[in-house]
C-alpha atoms as a PDB file:
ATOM      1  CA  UNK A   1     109.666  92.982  91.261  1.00  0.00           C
ATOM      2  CA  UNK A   2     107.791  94.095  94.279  1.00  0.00           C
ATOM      3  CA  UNK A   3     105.525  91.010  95.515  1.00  0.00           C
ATOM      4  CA  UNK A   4     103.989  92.975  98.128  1.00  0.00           C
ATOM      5  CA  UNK A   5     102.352  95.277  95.786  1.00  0.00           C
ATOM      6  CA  UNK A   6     101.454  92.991  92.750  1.00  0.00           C
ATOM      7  CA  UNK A   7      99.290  90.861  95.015  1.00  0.00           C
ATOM      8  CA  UNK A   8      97.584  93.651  96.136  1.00  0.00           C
ATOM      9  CA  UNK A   9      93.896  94.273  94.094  1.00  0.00           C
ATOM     10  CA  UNK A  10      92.523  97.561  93.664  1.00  0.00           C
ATOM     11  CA  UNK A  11      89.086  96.973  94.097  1.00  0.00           C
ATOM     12  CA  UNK A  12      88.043 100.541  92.414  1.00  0.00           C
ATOM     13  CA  UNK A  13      89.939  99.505  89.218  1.00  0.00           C
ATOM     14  CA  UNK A  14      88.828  95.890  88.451  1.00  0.00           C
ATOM     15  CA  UNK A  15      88.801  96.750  84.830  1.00  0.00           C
ATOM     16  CA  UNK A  16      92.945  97.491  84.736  1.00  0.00           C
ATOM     17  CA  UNK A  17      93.069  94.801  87.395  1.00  0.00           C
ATOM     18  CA  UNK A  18      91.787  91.761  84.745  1.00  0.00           C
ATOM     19  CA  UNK A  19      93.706  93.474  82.151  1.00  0.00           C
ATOM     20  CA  UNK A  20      97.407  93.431  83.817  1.00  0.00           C
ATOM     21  CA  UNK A  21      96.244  89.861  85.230  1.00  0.00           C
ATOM     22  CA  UNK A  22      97.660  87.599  82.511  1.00  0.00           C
ATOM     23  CA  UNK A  23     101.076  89.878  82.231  1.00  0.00           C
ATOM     24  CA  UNK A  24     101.626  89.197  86.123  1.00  0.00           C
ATOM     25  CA  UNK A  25     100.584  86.129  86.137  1.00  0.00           C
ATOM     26  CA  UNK A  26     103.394  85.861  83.062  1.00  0.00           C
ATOM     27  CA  UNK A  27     105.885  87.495  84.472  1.00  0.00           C
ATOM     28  CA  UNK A  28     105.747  85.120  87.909  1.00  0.00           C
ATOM     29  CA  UNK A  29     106.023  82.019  86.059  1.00  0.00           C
ATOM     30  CA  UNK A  30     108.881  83.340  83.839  1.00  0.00           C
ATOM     31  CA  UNK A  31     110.687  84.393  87.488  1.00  0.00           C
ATOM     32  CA  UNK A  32     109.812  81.256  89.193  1.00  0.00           C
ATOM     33  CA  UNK A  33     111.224  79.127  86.104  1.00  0.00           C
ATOM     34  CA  UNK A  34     114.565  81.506  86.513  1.00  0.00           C
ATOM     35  CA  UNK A  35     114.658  80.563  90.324  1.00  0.00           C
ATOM     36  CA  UNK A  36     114.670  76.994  89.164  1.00  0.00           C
ATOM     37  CA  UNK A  37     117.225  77.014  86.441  1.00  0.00           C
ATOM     38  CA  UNK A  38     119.316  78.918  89.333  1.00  0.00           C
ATOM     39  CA  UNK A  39     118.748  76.311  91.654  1.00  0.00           C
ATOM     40  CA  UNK A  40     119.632  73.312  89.456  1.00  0.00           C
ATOM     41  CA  UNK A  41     122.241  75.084  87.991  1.00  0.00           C
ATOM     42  CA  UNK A  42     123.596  75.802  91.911  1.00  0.00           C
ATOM     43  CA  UNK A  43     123.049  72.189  92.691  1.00  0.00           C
ATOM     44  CA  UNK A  44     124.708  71.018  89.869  1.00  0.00           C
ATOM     45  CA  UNK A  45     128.506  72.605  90.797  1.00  0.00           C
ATOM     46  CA  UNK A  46     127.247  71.849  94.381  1.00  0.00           C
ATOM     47  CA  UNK A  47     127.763  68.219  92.875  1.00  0.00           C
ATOM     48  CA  UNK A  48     131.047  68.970  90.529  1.00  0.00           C
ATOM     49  CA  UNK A  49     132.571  70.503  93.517  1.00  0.00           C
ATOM     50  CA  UNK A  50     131.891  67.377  95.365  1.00  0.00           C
ATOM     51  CA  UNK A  51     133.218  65.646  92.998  1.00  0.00           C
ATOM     52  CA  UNK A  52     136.882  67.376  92.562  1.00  0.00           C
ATOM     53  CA  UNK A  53     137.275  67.429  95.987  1.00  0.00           C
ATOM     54  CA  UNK A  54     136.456  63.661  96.520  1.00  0.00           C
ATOM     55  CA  UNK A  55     139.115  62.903  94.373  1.00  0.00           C
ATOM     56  CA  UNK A  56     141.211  65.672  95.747  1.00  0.00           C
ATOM     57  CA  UNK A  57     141.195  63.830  98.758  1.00  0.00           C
ATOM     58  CA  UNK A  58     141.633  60.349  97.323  1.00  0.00           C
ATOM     59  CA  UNK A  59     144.832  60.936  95.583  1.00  0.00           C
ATOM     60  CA  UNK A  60     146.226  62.522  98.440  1.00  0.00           C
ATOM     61  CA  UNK A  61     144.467  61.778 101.824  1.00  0.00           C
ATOM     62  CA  UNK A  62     147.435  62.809 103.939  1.00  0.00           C
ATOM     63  CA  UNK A  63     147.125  66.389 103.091  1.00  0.00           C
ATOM     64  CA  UNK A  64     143.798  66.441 104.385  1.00  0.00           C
ATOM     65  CA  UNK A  65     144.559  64.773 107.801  1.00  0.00           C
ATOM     66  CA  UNK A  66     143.168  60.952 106.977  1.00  0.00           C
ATOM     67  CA  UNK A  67     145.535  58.196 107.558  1.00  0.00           C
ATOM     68  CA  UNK A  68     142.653  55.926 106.139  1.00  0.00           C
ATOM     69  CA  UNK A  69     140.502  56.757 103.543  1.00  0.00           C
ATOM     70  CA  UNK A  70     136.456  55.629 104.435  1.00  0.00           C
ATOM     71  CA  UNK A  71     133.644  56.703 102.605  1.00  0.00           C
ATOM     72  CA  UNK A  72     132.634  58.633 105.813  1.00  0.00           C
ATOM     73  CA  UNK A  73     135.602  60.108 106.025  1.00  0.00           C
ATOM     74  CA  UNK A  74     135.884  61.435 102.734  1.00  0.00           C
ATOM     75  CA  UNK A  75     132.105  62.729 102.943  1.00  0.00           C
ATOM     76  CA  UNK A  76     133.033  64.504 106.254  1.00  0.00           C
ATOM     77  CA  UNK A  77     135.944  66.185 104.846  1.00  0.00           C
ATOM     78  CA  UNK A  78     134.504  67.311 102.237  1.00  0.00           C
ATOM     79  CA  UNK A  79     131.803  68.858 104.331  1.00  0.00           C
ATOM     80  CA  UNK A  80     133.781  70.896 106.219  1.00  0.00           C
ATOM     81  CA  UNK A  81     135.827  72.512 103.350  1.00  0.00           C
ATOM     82  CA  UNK A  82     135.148  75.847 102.783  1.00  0.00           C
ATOM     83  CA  UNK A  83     134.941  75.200  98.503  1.00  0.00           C
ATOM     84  CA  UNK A  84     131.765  72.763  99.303  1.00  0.00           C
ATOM     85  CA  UNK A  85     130.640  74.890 101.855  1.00  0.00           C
ATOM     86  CA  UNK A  86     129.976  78.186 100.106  1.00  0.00           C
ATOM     87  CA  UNK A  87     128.355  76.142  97.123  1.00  0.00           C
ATOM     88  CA  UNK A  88     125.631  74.184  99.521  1.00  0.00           C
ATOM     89  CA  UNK A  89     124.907  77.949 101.098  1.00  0.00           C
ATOM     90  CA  UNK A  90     124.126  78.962  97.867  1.00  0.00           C
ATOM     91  CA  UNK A  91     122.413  76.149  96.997  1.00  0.00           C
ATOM     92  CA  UNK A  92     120.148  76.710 100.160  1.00  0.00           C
ATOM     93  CA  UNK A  93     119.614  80.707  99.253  1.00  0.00           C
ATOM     94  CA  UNK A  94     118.292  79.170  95.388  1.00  0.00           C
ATOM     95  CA  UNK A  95     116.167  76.813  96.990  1.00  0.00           C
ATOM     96  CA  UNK A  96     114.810  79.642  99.154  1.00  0.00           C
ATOM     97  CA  UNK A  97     114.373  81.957  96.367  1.00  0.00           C
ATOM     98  CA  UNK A  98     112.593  79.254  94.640  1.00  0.00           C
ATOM     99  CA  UNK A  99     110.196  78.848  97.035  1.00  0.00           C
ATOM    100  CA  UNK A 100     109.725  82.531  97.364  1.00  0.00           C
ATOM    101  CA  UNK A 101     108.768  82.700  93.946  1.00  0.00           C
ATOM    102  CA  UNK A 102     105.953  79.629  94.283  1.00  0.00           C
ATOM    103  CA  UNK A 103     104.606  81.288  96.764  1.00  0.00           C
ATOM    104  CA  UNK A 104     104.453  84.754  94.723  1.00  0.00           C
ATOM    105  CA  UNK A 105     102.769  83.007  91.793  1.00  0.00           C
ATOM    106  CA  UNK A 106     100.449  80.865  94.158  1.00  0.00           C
ATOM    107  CA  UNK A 107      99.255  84.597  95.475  1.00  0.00           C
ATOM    108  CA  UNK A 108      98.538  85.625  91.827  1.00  0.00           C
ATOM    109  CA  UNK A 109      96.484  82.518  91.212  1.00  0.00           C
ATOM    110  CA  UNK A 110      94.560  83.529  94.555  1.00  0.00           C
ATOM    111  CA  UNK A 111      94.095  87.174  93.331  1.00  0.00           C
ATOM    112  CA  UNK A 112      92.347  85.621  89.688  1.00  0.00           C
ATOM    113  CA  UNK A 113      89.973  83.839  91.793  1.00  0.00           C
ATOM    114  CA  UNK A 114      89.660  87.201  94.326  1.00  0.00           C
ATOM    115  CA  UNK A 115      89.188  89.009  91.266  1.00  0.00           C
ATOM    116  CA  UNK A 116      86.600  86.839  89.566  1.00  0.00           C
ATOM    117  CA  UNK A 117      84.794  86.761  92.847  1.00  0.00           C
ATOM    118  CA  UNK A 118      84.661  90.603  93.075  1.00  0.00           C
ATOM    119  CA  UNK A 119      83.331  90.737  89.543  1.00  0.00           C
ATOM    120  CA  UNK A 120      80.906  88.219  90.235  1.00  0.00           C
ATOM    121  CA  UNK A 121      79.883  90.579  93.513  1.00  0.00           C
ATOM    122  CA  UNK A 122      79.913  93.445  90.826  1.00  0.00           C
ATOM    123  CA  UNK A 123      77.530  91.857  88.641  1.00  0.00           C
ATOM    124  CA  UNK A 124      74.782  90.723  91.191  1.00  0.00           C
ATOM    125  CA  UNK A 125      74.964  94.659  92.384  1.00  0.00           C
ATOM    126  CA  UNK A 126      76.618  94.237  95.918  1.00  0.00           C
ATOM    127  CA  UNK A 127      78.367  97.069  95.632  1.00  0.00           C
ATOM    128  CA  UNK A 128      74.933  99.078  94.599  1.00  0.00           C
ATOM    129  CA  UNK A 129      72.805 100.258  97.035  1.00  0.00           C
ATOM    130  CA  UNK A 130      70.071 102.979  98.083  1.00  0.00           C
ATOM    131  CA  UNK A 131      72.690 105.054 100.320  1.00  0.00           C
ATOM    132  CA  UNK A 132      76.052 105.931  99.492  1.00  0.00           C
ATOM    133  CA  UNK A 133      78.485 102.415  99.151  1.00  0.00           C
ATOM    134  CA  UNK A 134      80.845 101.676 101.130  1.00  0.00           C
ATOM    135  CA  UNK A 135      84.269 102.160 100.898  1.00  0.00           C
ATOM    136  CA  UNK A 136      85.825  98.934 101.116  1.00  0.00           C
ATOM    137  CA  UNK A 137      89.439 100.411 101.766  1.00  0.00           C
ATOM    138  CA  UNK A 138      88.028 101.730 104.444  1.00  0.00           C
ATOM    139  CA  UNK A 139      86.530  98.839 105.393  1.00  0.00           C
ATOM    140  CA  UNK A 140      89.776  96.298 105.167  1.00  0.00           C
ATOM    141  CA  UNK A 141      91.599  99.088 106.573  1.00  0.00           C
ATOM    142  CA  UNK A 142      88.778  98.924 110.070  1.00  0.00           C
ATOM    143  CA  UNK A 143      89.114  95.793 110.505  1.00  0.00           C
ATOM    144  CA  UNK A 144      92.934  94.970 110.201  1.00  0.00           C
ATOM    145  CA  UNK A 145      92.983  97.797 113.177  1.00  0.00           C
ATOM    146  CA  UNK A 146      90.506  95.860 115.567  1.00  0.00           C
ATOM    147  CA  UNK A 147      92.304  92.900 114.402  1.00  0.00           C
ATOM    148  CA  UNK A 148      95.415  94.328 115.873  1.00  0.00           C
ATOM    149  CA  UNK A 149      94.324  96.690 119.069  1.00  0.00           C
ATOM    150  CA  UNK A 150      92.373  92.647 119.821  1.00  0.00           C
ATOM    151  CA  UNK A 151      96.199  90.954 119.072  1.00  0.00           C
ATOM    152  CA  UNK A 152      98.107  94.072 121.346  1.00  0.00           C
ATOM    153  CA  UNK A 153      94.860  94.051 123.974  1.00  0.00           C
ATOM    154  CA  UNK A 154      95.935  90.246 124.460  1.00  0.00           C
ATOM    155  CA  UNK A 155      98.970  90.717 124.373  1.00  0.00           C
ATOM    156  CA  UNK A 156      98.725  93.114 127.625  1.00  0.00           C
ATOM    157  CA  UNK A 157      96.848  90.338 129.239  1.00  0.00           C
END
């Protein structure tokens, strides 16, 4: 998948662009719903780990350096061990990836509404005109430039 480029909108092609719409827009959801299973799934033997080693440690609390076994001290053993550990990082890299993929389909959502925008623009004859239109590659492509020699210009300041 390459985000970066399926949120982009060729505004020459808005034809091919309304046409691959729903299949992106698909193909998001179906990814995002993957990133979820993964993170329930994750959190899940996050929780069955936690759960072996609680009783790991309750059966035999010497072995794990408690002479008296507290809630508090089972939950910060059980914290620190390397099994639980690795599980809660991946945990944290599902969540992540989750919220990657929200974002991703959020930005697909925004290009329908860019897209039905630019048609709308289209239809009322913006882009017509008595002299030649104007390139509006060129034109995004202008003003990210002034937008950044303005952000470096400041940035001398």
């Amino acid at each position: 998948m390459n985000y970066e480029k399926d949120v982009r909108i060729d505004e020459t092609a808005l034809d091919i662009e309304w046409l691959e719409q729903p299949t992106l827009m698909r193909k998001y959801t179906k990814h995002l719903a993957e990133m979820q299973k993964v993170e329930d799934t994750t959190k899940i033997e996050m929780e069955l780990i936690w759960a072996e080693l609680d009783i790991k440690i309750r059966k035999n609390p010497e072995e794990f350096g408690l002479t008296k076994i507290t809630e508090t001290a089972i939950k910060n053993n059980i914290l620190i061990l390397d099994e639980y550990k690795e599980v809660n990082e991946a945990y944290i890299d599902a969540i992540f990836n989750k919220n990657i993929a929200k974002g991703v389909v959020n930005s697909i959502q925004q290009k329908k509404d860019a897209l039905e925008n630019l048609v709308k623009l289209h239809g009322q004859s913006y882009f017509a005109g008595p002299s030649i239109p104007r390139n509006l590659t060129e034109k995004v492509e202008e003003k990210q430039k002034k937008a950044n020699l303005k952000i470096r210009m400041e940035r001398k300041k």
